[in-house]
N, C-alpha and C. Protein backbone atom coordinates (compact mmCIF):
# COMPACT_ATOMS: atom_id res chain seq x y z
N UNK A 1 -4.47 -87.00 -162.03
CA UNK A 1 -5.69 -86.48 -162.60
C UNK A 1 -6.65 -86.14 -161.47
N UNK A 2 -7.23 -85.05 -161.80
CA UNK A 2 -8.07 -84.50 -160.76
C UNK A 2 -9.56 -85.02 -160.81
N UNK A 3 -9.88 -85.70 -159.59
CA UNK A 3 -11.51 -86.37 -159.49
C UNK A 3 -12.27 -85.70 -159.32
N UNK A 4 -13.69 -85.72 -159.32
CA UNK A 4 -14.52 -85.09 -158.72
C UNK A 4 -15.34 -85.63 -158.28
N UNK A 5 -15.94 -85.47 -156.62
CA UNK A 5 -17.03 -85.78 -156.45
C UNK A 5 -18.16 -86.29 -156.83
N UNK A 6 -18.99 -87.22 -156.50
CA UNK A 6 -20.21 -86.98 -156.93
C UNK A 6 -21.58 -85.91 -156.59
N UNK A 7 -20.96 -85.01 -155.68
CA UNK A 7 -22.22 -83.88 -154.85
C UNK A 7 -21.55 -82.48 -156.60
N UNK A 8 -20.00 -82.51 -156.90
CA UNK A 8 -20.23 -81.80 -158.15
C UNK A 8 -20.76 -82.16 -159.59
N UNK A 9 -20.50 -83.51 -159.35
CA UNK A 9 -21.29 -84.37 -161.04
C UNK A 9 -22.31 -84.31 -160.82
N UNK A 10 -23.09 -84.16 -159.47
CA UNK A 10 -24.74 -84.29 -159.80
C UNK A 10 -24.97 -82.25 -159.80
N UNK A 11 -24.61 -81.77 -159.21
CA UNK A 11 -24.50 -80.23 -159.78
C UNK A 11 -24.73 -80.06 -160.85
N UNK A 12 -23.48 -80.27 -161.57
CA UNK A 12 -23.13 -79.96 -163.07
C UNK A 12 -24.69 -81.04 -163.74
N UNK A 13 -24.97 -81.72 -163.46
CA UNK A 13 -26.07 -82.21 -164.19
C UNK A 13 -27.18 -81.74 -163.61
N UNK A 14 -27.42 -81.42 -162.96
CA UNK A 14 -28.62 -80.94 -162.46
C UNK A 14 -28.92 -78.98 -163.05
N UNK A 15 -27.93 -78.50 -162.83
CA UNK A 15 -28.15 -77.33 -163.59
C UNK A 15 -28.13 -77.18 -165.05
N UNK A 16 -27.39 -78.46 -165.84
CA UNK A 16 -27.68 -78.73 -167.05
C UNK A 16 -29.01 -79.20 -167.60
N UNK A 17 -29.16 -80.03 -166.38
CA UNK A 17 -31.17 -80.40 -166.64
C UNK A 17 -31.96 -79.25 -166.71
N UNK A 18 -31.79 -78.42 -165.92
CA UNK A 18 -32.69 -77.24 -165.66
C UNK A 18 -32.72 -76.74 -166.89
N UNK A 19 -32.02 -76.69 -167.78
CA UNK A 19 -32.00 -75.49 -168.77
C UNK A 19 -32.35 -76.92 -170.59
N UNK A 20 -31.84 -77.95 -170.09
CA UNK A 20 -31.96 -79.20 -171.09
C UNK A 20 -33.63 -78.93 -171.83
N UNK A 21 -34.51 -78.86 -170.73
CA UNK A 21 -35.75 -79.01 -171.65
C UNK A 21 -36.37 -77.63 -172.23
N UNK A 22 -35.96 -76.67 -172.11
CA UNK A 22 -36.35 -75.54 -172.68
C UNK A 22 -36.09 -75.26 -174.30
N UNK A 23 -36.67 -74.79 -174.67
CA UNK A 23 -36.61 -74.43 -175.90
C UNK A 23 -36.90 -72.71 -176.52
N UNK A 24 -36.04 -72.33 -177.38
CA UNK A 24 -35.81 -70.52 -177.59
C UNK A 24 -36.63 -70.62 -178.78
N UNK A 25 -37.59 -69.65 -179.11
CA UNK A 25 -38.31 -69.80 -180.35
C UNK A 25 -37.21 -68.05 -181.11
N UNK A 26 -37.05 -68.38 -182.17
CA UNK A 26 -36.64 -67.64 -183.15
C UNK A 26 -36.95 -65.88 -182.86
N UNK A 27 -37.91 -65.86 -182.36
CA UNK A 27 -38.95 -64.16 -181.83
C UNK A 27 -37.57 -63.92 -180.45
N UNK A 28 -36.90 -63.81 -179.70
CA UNK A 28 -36.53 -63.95 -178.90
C UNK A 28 -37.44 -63.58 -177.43
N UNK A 29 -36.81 -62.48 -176.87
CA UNK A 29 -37.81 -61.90 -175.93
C UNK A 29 -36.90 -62.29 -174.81
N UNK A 30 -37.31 -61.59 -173.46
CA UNK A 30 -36.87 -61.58 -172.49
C UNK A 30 -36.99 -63.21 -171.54
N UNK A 31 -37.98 -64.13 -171.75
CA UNK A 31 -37.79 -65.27 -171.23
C UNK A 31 -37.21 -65.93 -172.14
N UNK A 32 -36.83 -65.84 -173.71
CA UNK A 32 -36.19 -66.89 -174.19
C UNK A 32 -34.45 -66.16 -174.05
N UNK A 33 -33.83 -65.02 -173.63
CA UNK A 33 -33.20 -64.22 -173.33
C UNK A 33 -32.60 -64.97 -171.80
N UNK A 34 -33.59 -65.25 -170.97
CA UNK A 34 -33.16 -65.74 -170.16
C UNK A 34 -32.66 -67.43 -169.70
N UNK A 35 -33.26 -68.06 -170.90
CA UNK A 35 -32.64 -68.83 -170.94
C UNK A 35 -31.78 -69.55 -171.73
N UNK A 36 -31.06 -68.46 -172.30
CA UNK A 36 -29.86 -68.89 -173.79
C UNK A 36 -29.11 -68.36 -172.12
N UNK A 37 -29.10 -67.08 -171.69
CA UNK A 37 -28.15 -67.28 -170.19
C UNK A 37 -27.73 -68.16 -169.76
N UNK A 38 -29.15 -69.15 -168.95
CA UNK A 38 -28.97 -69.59 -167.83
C UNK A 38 -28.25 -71.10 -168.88
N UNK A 39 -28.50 -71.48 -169.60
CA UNK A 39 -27.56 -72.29 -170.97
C UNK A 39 -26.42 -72.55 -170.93
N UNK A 40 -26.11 -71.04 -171.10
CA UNK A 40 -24.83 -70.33 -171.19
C UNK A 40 -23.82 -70.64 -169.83
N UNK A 41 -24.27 -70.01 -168.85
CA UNK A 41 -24.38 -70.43 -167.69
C UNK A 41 -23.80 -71.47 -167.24
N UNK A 42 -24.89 -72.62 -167.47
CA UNK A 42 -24.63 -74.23 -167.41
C UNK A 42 -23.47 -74.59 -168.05
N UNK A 43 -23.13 -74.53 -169.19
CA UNK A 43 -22.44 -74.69 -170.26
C UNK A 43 -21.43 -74.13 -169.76
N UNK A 44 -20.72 -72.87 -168.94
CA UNK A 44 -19.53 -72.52 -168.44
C UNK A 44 -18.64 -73.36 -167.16
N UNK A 45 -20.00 -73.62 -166.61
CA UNK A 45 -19.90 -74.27 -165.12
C UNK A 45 -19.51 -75.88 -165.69
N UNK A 46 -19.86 -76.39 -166.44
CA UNK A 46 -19.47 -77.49 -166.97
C UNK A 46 -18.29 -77.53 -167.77
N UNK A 47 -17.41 -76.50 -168.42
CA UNK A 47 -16.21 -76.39 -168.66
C UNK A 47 -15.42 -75.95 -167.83
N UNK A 48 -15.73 -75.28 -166.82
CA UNK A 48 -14.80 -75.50 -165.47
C UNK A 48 -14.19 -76.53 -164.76
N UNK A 49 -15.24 -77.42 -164.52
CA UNK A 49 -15.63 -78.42 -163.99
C UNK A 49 -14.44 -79.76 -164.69
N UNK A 50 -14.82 -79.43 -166.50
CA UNK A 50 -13.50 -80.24 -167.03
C UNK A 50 -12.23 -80.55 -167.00
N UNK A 51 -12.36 -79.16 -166.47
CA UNK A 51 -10.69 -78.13 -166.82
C UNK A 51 -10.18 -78.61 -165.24
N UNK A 52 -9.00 -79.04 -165.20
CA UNK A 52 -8.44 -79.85 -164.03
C UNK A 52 -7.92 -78.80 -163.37
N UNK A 53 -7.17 -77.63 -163.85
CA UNK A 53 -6.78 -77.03 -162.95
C UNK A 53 -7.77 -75.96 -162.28
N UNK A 54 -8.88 -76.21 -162.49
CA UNK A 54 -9.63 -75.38 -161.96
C UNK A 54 -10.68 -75.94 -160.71
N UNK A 55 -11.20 -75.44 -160.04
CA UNK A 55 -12.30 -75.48 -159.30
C UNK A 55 -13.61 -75.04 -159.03
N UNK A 56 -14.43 -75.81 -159.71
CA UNK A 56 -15.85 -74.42 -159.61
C UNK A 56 -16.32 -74.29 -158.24
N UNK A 57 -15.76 -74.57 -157.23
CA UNK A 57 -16.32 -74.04 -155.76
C UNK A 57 -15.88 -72.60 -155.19
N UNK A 58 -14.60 -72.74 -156.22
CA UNK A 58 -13.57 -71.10 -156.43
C UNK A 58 -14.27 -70.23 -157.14
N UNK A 59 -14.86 -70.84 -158.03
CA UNK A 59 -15.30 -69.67 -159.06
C UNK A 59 -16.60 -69.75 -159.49
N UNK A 60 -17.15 -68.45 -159.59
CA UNK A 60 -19.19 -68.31 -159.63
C UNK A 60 -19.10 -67.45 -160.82
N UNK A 61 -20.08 -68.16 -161.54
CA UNK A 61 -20.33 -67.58 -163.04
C UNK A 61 -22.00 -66.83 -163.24
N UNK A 62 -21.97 -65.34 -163.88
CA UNK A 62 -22.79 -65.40 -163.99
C UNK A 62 -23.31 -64.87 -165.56
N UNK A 63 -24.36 -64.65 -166.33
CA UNK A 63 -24.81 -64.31 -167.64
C UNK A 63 -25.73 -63.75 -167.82
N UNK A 64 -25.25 -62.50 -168.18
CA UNK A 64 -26.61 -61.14 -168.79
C UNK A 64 -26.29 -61.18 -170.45
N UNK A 65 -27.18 -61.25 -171.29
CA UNK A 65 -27.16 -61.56 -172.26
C UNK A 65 -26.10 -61.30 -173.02
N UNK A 66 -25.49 -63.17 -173.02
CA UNK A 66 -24.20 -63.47 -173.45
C UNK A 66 -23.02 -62.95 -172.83
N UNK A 67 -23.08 -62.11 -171.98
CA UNK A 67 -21.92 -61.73 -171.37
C UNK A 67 -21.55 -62.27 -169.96
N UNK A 68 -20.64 -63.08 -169.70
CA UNK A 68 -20.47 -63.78 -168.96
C UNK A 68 -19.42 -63.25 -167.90
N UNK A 69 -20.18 -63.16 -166.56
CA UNK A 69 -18.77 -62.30 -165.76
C UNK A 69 -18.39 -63.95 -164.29
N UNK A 70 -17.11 -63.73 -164.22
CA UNK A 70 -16.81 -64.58 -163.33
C UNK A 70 -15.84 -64.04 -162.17
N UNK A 71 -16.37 -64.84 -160.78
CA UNK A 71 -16.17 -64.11 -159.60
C UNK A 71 -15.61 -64.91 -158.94
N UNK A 72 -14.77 -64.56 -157.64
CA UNK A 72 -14.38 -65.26 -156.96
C UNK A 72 -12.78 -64.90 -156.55
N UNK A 73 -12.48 -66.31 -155.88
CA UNK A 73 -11.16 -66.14 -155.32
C UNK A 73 -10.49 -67.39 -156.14
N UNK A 74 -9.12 -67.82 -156.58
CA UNK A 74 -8.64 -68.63 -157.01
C UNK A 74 -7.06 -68.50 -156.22
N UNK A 75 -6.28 -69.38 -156.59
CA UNK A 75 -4.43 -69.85 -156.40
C UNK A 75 -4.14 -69.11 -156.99
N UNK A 76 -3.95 -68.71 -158.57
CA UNK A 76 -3.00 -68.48 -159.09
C UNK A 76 -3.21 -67.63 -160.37
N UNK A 77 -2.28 -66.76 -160.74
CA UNK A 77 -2.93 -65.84 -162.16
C UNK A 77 -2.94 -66.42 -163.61
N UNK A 78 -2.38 -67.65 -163.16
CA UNK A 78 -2.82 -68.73 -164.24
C UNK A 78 -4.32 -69.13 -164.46
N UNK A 79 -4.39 -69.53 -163.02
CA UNK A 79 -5.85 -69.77 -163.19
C UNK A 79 -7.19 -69.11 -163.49
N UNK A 80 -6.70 -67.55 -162.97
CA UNK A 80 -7.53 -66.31 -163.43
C UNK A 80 -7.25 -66.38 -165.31
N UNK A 81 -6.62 -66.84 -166.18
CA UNK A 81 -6.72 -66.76 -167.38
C UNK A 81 -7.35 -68.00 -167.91
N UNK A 82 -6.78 -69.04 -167.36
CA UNK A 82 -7.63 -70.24 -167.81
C UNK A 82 -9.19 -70.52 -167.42
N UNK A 83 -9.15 -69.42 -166.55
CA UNK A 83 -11.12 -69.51 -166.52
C UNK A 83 -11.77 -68.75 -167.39
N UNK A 84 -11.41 -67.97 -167.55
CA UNK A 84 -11.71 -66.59 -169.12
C UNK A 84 -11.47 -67.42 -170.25
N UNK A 85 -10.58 -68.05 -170.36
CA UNK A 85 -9.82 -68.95 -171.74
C UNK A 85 -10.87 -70.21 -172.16
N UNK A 86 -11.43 -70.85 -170.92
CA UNK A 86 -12.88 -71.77 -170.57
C UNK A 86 -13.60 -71.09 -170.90
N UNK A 87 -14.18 -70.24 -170.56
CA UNK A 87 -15.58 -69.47 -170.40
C UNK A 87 -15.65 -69.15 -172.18
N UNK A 88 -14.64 -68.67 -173.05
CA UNK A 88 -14.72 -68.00 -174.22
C UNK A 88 -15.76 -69.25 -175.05
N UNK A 89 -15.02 -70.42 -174.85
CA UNK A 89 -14.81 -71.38 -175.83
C UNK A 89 -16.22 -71.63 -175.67
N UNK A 90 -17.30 -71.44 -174.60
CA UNK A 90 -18.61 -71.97 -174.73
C UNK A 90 -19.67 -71.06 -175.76
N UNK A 91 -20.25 -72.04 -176.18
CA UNK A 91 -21.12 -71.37 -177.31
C UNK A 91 -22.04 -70.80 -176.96
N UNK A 92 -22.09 -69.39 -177.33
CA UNK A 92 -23.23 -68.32 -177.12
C UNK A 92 -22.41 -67.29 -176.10
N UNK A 93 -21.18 -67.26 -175.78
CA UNK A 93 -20.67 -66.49 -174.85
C UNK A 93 -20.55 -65.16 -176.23
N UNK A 94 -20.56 -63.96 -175.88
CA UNK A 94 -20.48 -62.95 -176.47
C UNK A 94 -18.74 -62.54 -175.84
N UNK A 95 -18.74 -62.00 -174.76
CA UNK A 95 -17.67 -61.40 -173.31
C UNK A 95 -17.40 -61.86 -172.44
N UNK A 96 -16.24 -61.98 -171.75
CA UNK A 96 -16.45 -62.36 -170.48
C UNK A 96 -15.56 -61.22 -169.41
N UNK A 97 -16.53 -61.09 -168.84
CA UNK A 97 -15.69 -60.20 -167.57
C UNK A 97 -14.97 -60.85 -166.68
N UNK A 98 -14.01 -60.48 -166.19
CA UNK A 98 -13.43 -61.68 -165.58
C UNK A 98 -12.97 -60.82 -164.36
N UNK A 99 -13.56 -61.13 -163.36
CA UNK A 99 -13.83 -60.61 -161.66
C UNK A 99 -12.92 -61.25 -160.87
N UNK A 100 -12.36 -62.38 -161.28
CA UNK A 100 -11.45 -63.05 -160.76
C UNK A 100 -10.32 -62.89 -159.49
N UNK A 101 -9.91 -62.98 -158.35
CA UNK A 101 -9.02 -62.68 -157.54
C UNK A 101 -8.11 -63.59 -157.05
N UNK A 102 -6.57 -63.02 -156.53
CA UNK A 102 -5.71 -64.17 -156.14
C UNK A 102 -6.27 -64.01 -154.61
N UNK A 103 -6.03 -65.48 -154.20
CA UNK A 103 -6.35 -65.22 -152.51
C UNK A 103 -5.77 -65.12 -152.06
């Protein structure tokens, strides 16, 4: 089983904090827009993070409303699907582009 650090558990919580105390009022608008993203965002980077065969130091996520594109270099073209296959399952994802590369 694959460990992780504690410099990525405090990551993954710390960008989850960032977005934890905000609140979207029903009107939307461009700052509550920006942070169902940055949410979104959090919420991807933290199913990476689960996902054992993956690495989020490999892979950078980013979110324009609901559409989620992911970048980087990875091992294997497995892993280029199982990060798209992650990314879907989070709530509020609309798309995901998947930028993905073998190294």
């Amino acid at each position: 089983m694959k460990r992780f650090g504690i410099r990525t558990a405090l990551a993954v919580m710390l960008a989850l904090g960032q977005v934890a105390g905000c609140a979207t009022s029903g009107g939307g608008g461009p700052v509550a827009q920006y942070v169902d993203d940055a949410t979104i965002t959090a919420g991807v980077k933290a199913a990476i993070v689960r996902e054992p065969t993956l690495s989020i130091f490999d892979i950078g996520v980013e979110t324009v409303q609901g559409v989620v594109q992911l970048s980087g270099f990875v091992s294997s073209a497995d892993s280029v699907a199982a990060a798209a296959s992650v990314a879907r399952t989070v709530k509020g994802v609309k798309s995901v582009k998947n930028d993905l590369r073998l190294k």
